[in-house]
Protein backbone atom coordinates (compact mmCIF):
# COMPACT_ATOMS: atom_id res chain seq x y z
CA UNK A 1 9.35 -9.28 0.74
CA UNK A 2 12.28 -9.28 -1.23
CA UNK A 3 15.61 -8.65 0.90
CA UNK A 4 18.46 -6.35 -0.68
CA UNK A 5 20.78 -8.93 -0.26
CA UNK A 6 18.56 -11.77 -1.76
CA UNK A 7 18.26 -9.61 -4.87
CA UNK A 8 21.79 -8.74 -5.33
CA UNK A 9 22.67 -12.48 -4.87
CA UNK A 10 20.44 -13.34 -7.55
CA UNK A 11 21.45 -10.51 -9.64
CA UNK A 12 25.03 -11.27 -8.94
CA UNK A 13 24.57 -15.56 -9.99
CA UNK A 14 22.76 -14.43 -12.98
CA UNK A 15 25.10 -11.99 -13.94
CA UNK A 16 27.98 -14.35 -14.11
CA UNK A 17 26.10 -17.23 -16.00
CA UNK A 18 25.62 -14.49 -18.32
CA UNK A 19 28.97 -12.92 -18.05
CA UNK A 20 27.97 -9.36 -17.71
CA UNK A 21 28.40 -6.79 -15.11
CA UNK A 22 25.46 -5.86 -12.75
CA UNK A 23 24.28 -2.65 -12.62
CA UNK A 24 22.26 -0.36 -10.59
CA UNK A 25 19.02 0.44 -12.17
CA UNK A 26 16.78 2.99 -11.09
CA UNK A 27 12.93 1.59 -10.18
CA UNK A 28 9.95 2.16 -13.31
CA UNK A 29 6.68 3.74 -12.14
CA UNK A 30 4.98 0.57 -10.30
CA UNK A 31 1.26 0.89 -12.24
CA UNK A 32 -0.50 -1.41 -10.45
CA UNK A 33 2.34 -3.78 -10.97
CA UNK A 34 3.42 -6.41 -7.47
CA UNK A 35 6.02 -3.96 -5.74
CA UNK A 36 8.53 -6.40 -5.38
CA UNK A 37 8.06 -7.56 -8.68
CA UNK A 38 9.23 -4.09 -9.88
CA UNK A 39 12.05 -4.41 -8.03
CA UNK A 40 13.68 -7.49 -9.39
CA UNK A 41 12.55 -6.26 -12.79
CA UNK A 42 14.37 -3.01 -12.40
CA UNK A 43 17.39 -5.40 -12.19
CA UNK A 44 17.03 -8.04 -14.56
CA UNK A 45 14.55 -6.79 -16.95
CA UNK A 46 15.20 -7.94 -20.30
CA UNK A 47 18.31 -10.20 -18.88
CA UNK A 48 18.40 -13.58 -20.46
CA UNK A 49 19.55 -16.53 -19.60
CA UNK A 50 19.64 -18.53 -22.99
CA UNK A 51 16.95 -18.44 -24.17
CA UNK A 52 14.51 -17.31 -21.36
CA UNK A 53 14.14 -13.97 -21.08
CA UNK A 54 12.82 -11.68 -18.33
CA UNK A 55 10.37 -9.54 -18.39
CA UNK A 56 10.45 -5.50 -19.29
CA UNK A 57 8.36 -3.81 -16.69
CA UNK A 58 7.40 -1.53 -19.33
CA UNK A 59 6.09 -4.49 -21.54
CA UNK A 60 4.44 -6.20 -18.77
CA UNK A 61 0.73 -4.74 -20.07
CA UNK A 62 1.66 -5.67 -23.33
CA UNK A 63 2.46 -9.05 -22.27
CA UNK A 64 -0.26 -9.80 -20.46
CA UNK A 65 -2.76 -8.87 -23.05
CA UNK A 66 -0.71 -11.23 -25.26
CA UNK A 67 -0.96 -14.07 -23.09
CA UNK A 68 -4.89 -13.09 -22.41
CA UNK A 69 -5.79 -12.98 -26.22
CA UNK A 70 -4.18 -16.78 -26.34
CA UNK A 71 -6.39 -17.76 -23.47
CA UNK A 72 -9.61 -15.65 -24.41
CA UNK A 73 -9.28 -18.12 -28.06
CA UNK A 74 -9.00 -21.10 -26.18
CA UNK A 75 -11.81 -20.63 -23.43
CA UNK A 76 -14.03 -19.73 -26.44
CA UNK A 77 -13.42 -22.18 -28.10
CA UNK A 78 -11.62 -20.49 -31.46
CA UNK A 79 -8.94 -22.53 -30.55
CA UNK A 80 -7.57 -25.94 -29.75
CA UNK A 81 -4.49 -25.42 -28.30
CA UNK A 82 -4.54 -26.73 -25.02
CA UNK A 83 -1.47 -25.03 -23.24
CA UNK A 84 -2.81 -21.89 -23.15
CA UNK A 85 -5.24 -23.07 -20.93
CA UNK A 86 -2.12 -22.50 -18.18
CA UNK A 87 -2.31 -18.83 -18.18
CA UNK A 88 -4.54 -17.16 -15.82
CA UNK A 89 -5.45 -13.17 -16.71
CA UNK A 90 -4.31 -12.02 -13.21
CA UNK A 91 -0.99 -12.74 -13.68
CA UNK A 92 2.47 -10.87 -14.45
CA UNK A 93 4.67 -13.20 -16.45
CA UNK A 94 8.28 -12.63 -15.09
CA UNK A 95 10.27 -14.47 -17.36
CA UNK A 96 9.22 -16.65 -20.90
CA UNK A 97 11.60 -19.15 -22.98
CA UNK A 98 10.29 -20.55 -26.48
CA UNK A 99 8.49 -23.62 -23.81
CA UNK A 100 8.54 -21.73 -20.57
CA UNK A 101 6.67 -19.22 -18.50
CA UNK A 102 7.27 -18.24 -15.04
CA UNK A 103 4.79 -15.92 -13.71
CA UNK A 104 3.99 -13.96 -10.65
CA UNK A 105 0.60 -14.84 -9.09
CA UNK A 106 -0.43 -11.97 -6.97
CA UNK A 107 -4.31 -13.40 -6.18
CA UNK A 108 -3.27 -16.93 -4.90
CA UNK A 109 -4.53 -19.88 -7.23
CA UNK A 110 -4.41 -23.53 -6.51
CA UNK A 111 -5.41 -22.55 -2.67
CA UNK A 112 -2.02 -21.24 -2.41
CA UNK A 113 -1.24 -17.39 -1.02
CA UNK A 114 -0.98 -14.69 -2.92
CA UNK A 115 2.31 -13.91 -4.16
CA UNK A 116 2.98 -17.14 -5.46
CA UNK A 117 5.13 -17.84 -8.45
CA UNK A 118 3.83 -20.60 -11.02
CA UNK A 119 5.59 -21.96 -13.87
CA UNK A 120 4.40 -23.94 -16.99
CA UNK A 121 5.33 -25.62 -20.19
CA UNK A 122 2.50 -24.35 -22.70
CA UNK A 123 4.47 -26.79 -24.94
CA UNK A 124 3.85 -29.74 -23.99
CA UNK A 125 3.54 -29.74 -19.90
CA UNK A 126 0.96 -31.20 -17.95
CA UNK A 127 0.89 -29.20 -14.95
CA UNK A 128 2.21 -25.96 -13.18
CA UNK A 129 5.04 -25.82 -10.44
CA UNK A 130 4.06 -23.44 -7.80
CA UNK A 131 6.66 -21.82 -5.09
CA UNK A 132 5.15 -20.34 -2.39
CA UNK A 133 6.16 -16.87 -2.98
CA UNK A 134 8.67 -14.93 -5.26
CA UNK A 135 11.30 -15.21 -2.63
CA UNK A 136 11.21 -18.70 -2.15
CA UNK A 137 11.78 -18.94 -6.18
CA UNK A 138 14.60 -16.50 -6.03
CA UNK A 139 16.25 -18.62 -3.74
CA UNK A 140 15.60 -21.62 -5.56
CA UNK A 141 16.76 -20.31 -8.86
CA UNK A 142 19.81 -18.48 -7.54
CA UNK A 143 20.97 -21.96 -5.84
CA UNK A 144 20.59 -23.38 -9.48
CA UNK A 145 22.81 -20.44 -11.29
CA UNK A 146 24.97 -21.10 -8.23
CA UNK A 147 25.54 -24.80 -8.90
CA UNK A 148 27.68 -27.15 -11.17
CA UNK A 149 28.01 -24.34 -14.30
CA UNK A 150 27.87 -26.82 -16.79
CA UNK A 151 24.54 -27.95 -15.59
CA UNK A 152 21.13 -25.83 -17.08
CA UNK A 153 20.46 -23.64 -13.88
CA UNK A 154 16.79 -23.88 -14.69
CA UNK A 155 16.45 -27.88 -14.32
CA UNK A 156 19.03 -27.29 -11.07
CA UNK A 157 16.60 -25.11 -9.87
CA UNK A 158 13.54 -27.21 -9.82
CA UNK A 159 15.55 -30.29 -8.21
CA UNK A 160 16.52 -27.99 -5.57
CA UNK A 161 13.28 -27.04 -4.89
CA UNK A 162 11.98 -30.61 -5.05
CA UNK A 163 14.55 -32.23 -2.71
CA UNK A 164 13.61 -29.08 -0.29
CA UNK A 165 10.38 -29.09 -0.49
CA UNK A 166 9.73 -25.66 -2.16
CA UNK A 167 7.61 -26.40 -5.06
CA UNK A 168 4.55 -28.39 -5.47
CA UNK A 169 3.10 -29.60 -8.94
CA UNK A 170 -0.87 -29.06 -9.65
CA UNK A 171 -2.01 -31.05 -12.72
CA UNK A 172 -3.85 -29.64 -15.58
CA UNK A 173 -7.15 -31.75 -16.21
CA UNK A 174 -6.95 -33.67 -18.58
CA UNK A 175 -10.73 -33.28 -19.67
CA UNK A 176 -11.41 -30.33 -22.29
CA UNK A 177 -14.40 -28.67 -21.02
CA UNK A 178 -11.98 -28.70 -17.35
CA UNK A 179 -9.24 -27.20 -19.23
CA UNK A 180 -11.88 -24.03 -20.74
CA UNK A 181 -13.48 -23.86 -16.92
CA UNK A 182 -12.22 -20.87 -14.10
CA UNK A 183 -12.33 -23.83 -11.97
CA UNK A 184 -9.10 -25.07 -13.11
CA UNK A 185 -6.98 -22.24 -10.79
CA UNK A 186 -9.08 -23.90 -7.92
CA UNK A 187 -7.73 -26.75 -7.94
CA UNK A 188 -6.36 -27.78 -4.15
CA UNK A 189 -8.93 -25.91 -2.66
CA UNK A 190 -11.39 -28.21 -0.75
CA UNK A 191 -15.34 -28.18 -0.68
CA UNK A 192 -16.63 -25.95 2.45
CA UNK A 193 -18.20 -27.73 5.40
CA UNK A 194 -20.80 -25.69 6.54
CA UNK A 195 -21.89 -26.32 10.14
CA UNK A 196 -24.23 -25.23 12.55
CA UNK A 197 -25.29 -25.11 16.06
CA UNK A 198 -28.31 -25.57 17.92
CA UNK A 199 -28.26 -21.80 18.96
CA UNK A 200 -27.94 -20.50 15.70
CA UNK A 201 -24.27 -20.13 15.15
CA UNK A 202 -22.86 -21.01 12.13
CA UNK A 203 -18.64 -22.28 11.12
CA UNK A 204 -17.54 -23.31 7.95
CA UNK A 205 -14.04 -24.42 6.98
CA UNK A 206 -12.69 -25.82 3.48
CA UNK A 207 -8.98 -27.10 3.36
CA UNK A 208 -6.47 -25.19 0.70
CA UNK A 209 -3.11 -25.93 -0.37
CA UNK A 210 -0.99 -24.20 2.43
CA UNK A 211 -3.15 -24.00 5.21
CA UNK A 212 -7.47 -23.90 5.31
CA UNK A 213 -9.63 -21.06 5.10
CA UNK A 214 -12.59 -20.55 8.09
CA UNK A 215 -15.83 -18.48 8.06
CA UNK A 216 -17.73 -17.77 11.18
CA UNK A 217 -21.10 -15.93 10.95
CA UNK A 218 -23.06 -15.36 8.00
CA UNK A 219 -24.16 -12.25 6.07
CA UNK A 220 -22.91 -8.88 6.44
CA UNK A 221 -21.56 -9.90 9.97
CA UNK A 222 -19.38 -12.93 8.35
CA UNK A 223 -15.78 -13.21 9.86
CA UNK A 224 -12.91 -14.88 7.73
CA UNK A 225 -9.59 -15.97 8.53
CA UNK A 226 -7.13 -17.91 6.71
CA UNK A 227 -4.59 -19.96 8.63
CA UNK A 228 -1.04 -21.72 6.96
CA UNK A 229 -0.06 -25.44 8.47
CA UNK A 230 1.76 -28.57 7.57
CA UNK A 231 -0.68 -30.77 6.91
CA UNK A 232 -4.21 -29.35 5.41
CA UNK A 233 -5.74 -32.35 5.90
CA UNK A 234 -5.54 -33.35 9.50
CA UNK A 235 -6.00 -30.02 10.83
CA UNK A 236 -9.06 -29.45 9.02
CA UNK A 237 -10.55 -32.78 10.20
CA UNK A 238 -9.70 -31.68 13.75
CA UNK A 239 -11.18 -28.66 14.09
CA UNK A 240 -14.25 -29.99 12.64
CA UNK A 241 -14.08 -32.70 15.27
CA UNK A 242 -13.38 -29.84 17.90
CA UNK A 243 -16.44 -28.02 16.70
CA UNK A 244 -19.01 -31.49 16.58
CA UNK A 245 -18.11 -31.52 20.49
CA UNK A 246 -19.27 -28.29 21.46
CA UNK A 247 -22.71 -29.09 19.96
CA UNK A 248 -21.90 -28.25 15.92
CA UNK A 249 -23.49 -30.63 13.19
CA UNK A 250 -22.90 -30.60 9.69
CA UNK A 251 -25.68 -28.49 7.95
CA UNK A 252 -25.40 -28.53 4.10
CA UNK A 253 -24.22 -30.56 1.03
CA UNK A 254 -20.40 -30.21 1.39
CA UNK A 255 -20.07 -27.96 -2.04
């Protein structure tokens, strides 16, 4: 969630890059829209900074159906034009330059949580930048509007988030029929290994990009749990190798 004092920091840095005065705005009608996504675009809504502009919560529909005709084209084939292929219909885009979107992901792509921010250059880019959540890209953009002023606070934001270790890139494949597939926004989440015991029981796991996901059970009695760590990887390997010594043994095609 969005602190008071985060926003008004960010409203304040933007302000002055901008040289206006911030003022208080009163909150639109939500409709479905992230709450704390309302918030900061009850501030900054229709703000720009050069030529990146933020979003109008009234226009975010309007957007959105925009950005979904583009991709609807593309996945059909009417069109060739490979950067829509970046925009995913669950998404609010927060702000858009003439090569950039930024946009709020509220259903967690990439194996990442939702609430996720991801940016892309539907110019010419060849992947998405994804902070972990909308604060963490707050805080990375304010540091960059809070920087050297005669450097562009949007490439001062990204190498603050780099050499902190609060974005992560996730290429866009480079094959076609990839780039038209759902199965693009799934990229760095791993294959389930299904496993079972001897009495029955049954434990799957599948690594994602913050953390892994685990389902014990199966049908209607199926109990899932997602879990954040460090390294994916090696804790997915171990609790497999925890489970293979109480009696567990792989059971199906990893898929």
């Amino acid at each position: 969630m969005i602190t008071d004092s985060l926003l008004t920091r960010f409203a304040h840095a933007l302000a002055a890059r901008k040289g206006t005065e911030v003022t208080r705005v009163a909150p639109v009608a939500s409709d479905g829209i992230p709450g704390d996504l309302v918030r900061l675009l009850s501030v900054v809504g229709g703000w720009r900074y050069g030529d990146l502009r933020f979003s109008e919560a009234s226009q975010l529909q309007a957007e959105r159906e925009f950005w979904e005709g583009l991709v609807d084209d593309f996945e059909r084939g009417r069109s060739e034009i490979w950067g829509h292929a970046f925009w995913n219909r669950a998404w609010y885009p927060i702000a858009t330059s003439s090569v950039e979107v930024f946009a709020h992901d509220p259903v967690g792509c990439f194996g990442g949580p939702p609430g996720q921010v991801v940016s892309f250059d539907f110019k010419g880019g060849d992947d998405w930048f994804v902070f972990a959540s909308l604060v963490e890209w707050l805080t990375a953009f304010t540091e960059g509007l809070e920087s050297d002023a005669t450097k562009d606070a949007v490439y001062a934001m990204y190498e603050w988030a780099r050499v902190h270790g609060k974005g992560a890139r996730v290429p866009l494949p480079q094959e076609r029929a990839a780039q038209r597939s759902e199965q693009r926004f799934a990229i760095g989440i791993g294959p389930w290994i299904r496993l079972c015991h001897a009495d029955g029981r049954r434990w799957s796991i599948r690594e994602r990009r913050d953390g892994y996901e685990v389902e014990i059970g199966e049908g209607d009695d199926i109990v899932k749990r997602k879990r954040t760590c460090q390294d994916p990887s090696r804790e997915v390997r171990r609790l497999v190798r925890e489970q293979e010594s109480d009696g567990f043994a792989e059971l199906f095609e990893r898929q």
